[in-house]
Structure formats: C-alpha cells, structure tokens
Protein backbone atom coordinates (compact mmCIF):
# COMPACT_ATOMS: atom_id res chain seq x y z
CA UNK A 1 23.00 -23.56 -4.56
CA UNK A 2 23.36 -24.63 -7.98
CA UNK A 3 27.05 -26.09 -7.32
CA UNK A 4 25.67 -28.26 -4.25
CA UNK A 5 22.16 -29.22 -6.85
CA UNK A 6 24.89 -30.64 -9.29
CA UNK A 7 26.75 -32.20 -6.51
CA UNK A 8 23.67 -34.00 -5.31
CA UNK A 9 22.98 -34.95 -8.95
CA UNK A 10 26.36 -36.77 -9.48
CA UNK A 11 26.00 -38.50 -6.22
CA UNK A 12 23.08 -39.93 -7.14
CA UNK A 13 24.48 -41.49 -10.17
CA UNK A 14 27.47 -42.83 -9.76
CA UNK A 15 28.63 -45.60 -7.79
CA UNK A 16 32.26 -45.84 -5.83
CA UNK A 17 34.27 -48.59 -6.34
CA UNK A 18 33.24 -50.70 -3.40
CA UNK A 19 29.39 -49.74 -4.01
CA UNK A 20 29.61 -51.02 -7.07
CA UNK A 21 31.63 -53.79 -5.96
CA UNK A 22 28.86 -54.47 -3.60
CA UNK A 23 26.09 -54.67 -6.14
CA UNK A 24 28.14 -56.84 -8.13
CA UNK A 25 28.47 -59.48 -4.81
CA UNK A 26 24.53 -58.80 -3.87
CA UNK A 27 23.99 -59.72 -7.63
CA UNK A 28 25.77 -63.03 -7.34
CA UNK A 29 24.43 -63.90 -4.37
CA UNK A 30 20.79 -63.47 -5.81
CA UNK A 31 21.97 -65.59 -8.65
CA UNK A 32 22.98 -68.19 -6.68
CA UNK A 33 20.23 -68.33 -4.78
CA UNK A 34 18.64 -69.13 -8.22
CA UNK A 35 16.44 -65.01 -7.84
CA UNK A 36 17.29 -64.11 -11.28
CA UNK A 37 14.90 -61.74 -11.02
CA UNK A 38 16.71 -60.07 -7.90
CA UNK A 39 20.05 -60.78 -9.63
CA UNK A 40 18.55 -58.87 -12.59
CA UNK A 41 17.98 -56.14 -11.31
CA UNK A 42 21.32 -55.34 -9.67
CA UNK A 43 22.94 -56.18 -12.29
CA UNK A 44 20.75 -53.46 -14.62
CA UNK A 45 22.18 -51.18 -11.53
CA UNK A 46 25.47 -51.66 -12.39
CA UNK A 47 24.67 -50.58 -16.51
CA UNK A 48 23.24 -47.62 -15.81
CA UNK A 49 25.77 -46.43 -13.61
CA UNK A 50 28.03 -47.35 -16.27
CA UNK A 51 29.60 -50.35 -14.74
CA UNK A 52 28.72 -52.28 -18.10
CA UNK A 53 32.18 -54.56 -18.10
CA UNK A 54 31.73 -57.74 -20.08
CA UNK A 55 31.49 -60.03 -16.14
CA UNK A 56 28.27 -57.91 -15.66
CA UNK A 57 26.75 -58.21 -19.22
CA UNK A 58 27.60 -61.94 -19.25
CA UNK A 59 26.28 -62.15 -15.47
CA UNK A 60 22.66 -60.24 -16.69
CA UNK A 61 22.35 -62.06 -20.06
CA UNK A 62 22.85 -65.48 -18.47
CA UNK A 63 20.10 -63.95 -15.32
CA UNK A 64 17.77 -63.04 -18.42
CA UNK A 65 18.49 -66.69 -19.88
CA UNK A 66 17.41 -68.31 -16.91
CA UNK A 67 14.36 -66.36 -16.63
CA UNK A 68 13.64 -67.41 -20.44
CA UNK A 69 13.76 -63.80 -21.85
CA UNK A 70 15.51 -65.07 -25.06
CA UNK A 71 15.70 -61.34 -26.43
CA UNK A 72 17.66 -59.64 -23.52
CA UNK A 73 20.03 -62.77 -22.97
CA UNK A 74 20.96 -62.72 -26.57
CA UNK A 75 21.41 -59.11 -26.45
CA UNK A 76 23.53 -58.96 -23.15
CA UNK A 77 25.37 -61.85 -24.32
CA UNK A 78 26.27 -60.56 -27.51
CA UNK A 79 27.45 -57.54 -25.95
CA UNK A 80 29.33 -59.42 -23.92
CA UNK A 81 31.51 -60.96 -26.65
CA UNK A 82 31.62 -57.70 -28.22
CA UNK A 83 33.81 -56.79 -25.14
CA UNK A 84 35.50 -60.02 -24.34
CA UNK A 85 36.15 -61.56 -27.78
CA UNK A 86 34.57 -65.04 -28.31
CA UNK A 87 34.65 -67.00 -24.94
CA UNK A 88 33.48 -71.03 -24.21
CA UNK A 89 31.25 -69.82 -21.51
CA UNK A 90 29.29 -66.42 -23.77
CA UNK A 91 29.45 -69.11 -26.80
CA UNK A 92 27.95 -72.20 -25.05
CA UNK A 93 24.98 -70.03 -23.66
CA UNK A 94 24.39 -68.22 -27.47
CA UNK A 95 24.23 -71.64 -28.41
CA UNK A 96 21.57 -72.75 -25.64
CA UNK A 97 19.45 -69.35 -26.48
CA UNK A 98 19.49 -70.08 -30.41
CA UNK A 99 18.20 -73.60 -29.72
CA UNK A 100 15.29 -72.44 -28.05
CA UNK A 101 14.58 -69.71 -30.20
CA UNK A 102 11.22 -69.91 -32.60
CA UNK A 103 13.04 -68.74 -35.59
CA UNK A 104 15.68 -71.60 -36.64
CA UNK A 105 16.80 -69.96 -39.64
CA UNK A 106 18.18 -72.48 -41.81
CA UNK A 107 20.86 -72.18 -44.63
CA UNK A 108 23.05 -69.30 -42.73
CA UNK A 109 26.30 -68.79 -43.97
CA UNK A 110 29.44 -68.16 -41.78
CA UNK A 111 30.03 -64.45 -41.02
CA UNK A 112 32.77 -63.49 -43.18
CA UNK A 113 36.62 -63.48 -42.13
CA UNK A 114 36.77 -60.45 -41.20
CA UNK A 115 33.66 -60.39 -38.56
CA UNK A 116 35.14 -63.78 -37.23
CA UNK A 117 38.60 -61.82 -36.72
CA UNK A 118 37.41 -58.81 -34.79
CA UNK A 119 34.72 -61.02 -32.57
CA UNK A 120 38.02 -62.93 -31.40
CA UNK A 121 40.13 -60.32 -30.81
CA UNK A 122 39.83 -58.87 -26.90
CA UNK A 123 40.48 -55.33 -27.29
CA UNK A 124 41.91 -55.34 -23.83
CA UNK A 125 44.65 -57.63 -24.00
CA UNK A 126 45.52 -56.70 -27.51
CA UNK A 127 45.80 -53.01 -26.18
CA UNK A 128 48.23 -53.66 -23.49
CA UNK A 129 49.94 -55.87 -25.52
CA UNK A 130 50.51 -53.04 -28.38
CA UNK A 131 51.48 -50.38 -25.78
CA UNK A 132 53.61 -52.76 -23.74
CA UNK A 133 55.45 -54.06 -27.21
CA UNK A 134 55.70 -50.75 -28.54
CA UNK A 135 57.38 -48.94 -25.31
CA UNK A 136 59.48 -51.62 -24.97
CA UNK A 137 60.81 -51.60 -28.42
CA UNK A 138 61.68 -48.01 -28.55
CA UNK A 139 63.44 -48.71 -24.87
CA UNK A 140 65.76 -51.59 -26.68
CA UNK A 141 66.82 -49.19 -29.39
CA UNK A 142 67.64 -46.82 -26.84
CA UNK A 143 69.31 -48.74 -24.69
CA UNK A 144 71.12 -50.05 -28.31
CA UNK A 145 73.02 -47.08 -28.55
CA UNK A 146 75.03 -47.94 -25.38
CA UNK A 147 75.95 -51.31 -26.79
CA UNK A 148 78.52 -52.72 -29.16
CA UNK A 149 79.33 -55.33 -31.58
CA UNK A 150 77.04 -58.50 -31.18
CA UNK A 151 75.07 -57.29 -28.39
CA UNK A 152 74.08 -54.04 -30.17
CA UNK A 153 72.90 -56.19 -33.70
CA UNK A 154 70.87 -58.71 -30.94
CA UNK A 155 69.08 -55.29 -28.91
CA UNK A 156 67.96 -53.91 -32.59
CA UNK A 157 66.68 -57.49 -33.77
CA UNK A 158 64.63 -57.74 -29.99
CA UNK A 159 63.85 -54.09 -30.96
CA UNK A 160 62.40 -55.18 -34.73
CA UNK A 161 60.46 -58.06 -33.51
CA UNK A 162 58.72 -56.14 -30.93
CA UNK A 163 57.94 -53.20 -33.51
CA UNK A 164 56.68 -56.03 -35.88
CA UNK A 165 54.43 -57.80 -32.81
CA UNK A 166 53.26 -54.15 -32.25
CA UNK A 167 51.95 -53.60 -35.36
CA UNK A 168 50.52 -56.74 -35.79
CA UNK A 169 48.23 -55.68 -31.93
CA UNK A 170 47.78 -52.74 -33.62
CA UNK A 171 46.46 -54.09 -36.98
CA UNK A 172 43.90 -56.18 -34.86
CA UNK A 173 42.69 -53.16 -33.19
CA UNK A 174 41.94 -51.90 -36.84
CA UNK A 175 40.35 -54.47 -37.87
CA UNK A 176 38.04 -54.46 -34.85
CA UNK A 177 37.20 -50.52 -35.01
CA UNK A 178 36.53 -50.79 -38.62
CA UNK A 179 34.20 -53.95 -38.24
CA UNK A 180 32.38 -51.99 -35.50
CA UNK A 181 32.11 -48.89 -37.38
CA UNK A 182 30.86 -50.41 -40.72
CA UNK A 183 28.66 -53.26 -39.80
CA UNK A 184 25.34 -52.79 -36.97
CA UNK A 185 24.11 -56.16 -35.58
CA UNK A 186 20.67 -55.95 -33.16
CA UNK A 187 18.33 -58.62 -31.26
CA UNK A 188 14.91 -59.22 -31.78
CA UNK A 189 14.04 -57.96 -28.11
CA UNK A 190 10.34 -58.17 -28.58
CA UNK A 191 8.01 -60.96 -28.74
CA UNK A 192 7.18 -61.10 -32.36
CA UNK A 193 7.88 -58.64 -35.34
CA UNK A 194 6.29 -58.61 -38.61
CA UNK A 195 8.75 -57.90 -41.69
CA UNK A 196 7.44 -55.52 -44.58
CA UNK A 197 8.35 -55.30 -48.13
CA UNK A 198 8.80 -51.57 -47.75
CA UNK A 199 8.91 -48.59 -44.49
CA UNK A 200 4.98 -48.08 -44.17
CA UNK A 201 2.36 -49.64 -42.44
CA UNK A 202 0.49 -50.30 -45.14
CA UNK A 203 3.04 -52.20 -46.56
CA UNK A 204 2.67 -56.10 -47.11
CA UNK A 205 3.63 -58.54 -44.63
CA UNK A 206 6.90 -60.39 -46.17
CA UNK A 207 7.78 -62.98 -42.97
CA UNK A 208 7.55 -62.36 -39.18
CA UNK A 209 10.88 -62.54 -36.88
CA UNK A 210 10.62 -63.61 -32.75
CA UNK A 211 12.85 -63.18 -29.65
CA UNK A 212 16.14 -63.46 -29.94
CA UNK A 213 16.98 -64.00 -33.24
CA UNK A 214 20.43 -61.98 -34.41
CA UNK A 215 19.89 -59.13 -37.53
CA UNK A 216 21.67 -57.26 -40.06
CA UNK A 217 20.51 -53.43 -39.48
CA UNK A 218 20.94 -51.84 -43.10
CA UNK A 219 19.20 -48.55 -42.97
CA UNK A 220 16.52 -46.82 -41.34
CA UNK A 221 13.63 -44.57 -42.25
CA UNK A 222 11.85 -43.08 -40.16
CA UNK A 223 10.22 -45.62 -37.17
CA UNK A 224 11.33 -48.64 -39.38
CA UNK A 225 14.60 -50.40 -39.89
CA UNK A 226 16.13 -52.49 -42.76
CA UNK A 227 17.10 -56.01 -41.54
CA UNK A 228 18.64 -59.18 -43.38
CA UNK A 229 18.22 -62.47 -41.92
CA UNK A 230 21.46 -64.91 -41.25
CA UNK A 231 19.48 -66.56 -44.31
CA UNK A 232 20.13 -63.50 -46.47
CA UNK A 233 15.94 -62.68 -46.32
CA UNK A 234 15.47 -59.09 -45.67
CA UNK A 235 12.15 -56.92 -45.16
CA UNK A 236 11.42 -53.65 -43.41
CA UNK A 237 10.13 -53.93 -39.17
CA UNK A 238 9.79 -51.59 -36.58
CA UNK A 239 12.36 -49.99 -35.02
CA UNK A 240 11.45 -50.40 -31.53
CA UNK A 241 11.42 -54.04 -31.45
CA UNK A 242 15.52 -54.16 -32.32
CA UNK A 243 18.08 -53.46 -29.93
CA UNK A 244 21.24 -52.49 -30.66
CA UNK A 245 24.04 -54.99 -29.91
C-alpha cells in the first residue's frame, strides 16, 4: 500500500516528456491567441513540475508583461537571463518593463565587471564547451604518443590550446558560481513597499519602492530584509513583498 501511495504521489507530479511538451504547445497557442492569462497558467504548470528552462521563464515573464504585472515579468525575466546569459529578446522586454515602472531610479551606476561577466556567460554552452575542449585535449596527447617528429610537436600544441580554451570555459563557470553565491538580487513583486530606517514596524518610513523595480538583498532579520536601490539608497521592507531572482 504505501509503495503504490508513493507511486500515485510521483505520478501526480511529474510530467513526461511529451506532457510537458504538450503544455509547452497549449501554452503557445494561448499566447498567440493573445489569453495570457490561459498561457499563464500553463506555463506556471510547467515550473512547478520543474520544467523551469529559460524558453518557459522567458515565455511566462513576457505572458505576465502583457498582462501588465510588472513584478512577475521582471522576476521571470530576470530569471530567465540568469539561465540564458544576456539575450536581445530578455533585454529588450527588461527594458520595456523598467520604462513603465513607477520607480525610475535615477543616477544608477553600471553593475560592476564582474556581474556584467557572469550575466553574459550561458552556463550551458560554456559547459559543453569545457568538457568537449578538455576530453579532446587529453585525446590529442594521447593520440601524441603514436606520432613523430613534426606531427607529434603540432598534436601537443592542438593539445595546449585546447587545455588553455578549457580553462578559460572553466574560469567563466567560476566566475558565474561565485557571482551567484555572493551577491542576491530580488523584484519588487508587490504593489507598493514602504522602506524603514531599521527591522521594526515602528520604525520610520525612509522611501517607498513599487512593482518591478530590481534590489540588492543585504541581510535579513526576522520578517524584514535589507535592500539597496540601483541608486545606492537602502532601508529595511518586508520580506514578503521581494522575490528572489
């Protein structure tokens, strides 16, 4: 009994291949058909199956974008690049969201150099591309050992530059993980928040943040979290109104 209760359980959430294949084309369709709504929901399916691939998170922030829910199409699309590195398409729609955000925070500096890095790095490609240069570089020296004179010198140069090219994918990756790791973005998801100078309620009102607008999350303490504005402005807000990127 308990085997076929945790059978049933599993079946129930997770998709196959082709159903989630399916959702994906019912999605589309729905967006087509200009139901972003309909699309919406299908593609929210897919996420918490754990189909979350950046096609669907593009495909649900630009749904939410449409429907003029600033906060989840920022967050989607963020998470999108996140996945996919920076694309035209996720970039051009960030850019339509900011413009119709409420909070046009002026004076924001460039992320630094090494945010800009790991955003356009796709951790996919440069994966394969490490693996692929670093199996094939060990196969040349091998295959080195069998060769003489001029060809053996040209193998282990081939060999070099594809160990170099490795650990440059590799380096990348690095980069990227320790980005990740050491720096927490989050979108305003809810209508309006109001920033305090300290983690209490009673604490006094600094500046109030709306939909969509993209934070620095510094710390936490208990329901509240830290934030700094693209401006550098920072204040204390509830927790519940951020979402994660």
């Amino acid at each position: 009994m308990i085997h076929l209760f945790w059978l049933s359980l599993l079946s129930q959430s997770y998709y196959t291949p082709l159903e989630a294949q399916e959702i994906f084309r019912r999605a589309g369709e729905a967006y087509y058909r200009e139901d972003y709504t309909g699309a919406k929901q299908e593609y929210l399916k897919l996420l918490s199956h754990g189909y979350g691939g950046s096609d669907v998170l593009y495909n649900l922030g630009t749904a939410c974008l449409n429907q003029g829910e600033l906060g989840d199409a920022v967050l989607y699309l963020e998470r999108a690049r996140r996945d996919e590195g920076n694309s035209p398409d996720i970039e051009a729609n960030l850019a339509i969201a900011k413009s119709r955000q409420l909070d046009q925070v002026m004076g924001s500096s460039e992320d630094p150099f090494i945010e800009r890095l790991a955003n356009a790095v796709r951790q996919r490609a440069i994966g394969i591309a490490f693996v692929v240069a670093w199996g094939l570089a060990f196969l040349t020296l091998s295959l080195s050992r069998f060769l003489s004179g001029g060809r053996r010198l040209m193998a282990r140069t081939i060999a070099v530059a594809l160990l170099l090219f490795a650990v440059a994918n590799g380096s990348l990756l690095m980069i990227r993980a320790y980005v990740r790791r050491t720096y927490t973005d989050g979108v305003v998801t809810a209508k309006a928040l109001q920033a305090r100078e300290f983690p209490q309620d009673a604490g006094r009102v600094s500046f109030e943040i709306h939909s969509g607008l993209k934070v620095r999350v510094l710390e936490s303490s208990g329901k509240y979290l830290r934030l700094r504005l693209p401006n550098g402005l920072e204040g204390w807000t509830q927790a519940e109104g951020i979402s994660i990127i």
